[in-house]
Protein backbone atom coordinates (compact mmCIF):
# COMPACT_ATOMS: atom_id res chain seq x y z
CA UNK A 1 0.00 0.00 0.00
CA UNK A 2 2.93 2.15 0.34
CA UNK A 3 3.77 1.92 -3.45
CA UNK A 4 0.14 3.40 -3.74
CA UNK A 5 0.72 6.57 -1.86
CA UNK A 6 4.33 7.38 -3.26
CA UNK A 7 2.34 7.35 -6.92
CA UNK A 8 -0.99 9.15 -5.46
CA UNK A 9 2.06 11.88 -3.73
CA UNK A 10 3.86 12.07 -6.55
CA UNK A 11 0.86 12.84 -9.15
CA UNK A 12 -0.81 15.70 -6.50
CA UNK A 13 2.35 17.19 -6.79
CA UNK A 14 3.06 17.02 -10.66
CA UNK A 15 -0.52 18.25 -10.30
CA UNK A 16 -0.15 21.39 -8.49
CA UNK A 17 3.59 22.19 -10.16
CA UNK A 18 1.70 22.05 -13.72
CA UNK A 19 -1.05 24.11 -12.24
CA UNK A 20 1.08 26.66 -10.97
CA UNK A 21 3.10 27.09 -14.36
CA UNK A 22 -0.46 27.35 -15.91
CA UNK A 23 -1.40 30.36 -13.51
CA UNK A 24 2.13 31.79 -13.69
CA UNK A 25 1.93 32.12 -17.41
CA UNK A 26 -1.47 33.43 -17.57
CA UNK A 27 -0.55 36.05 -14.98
CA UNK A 28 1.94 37.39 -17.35
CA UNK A 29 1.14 40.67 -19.09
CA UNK A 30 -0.53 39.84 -22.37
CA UNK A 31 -0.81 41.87 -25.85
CA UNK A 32 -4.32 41.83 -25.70
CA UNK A 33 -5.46 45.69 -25.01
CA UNK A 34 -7.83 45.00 -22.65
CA UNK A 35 -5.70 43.65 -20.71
CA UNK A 36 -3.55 46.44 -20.68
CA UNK A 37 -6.26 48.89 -20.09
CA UNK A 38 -7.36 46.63 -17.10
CA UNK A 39 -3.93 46.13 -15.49
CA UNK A 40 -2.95 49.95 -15.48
């Protein structure tokens, strides 16, 4: 059962790193003018 939990561990965290890097890049200043308007 531990084999279970080091795989359920390990895919929550590839989870949340890959969920970050999605937020992280869609955080980023985009070219889109409303955005710009909206962020100033």
């Amino acid at each position: 059962m531990n084999d279970y939990s080091t795989a359920i561990f390990a895919l929550v965290a590839i989870t949340g790193a890959l969920t970050a890097g999605v937020i992280f890049i869609l955080k980023q200043p985009s070219d889109l003018p409303a955005v710009k308007h909206q962020r100033h």
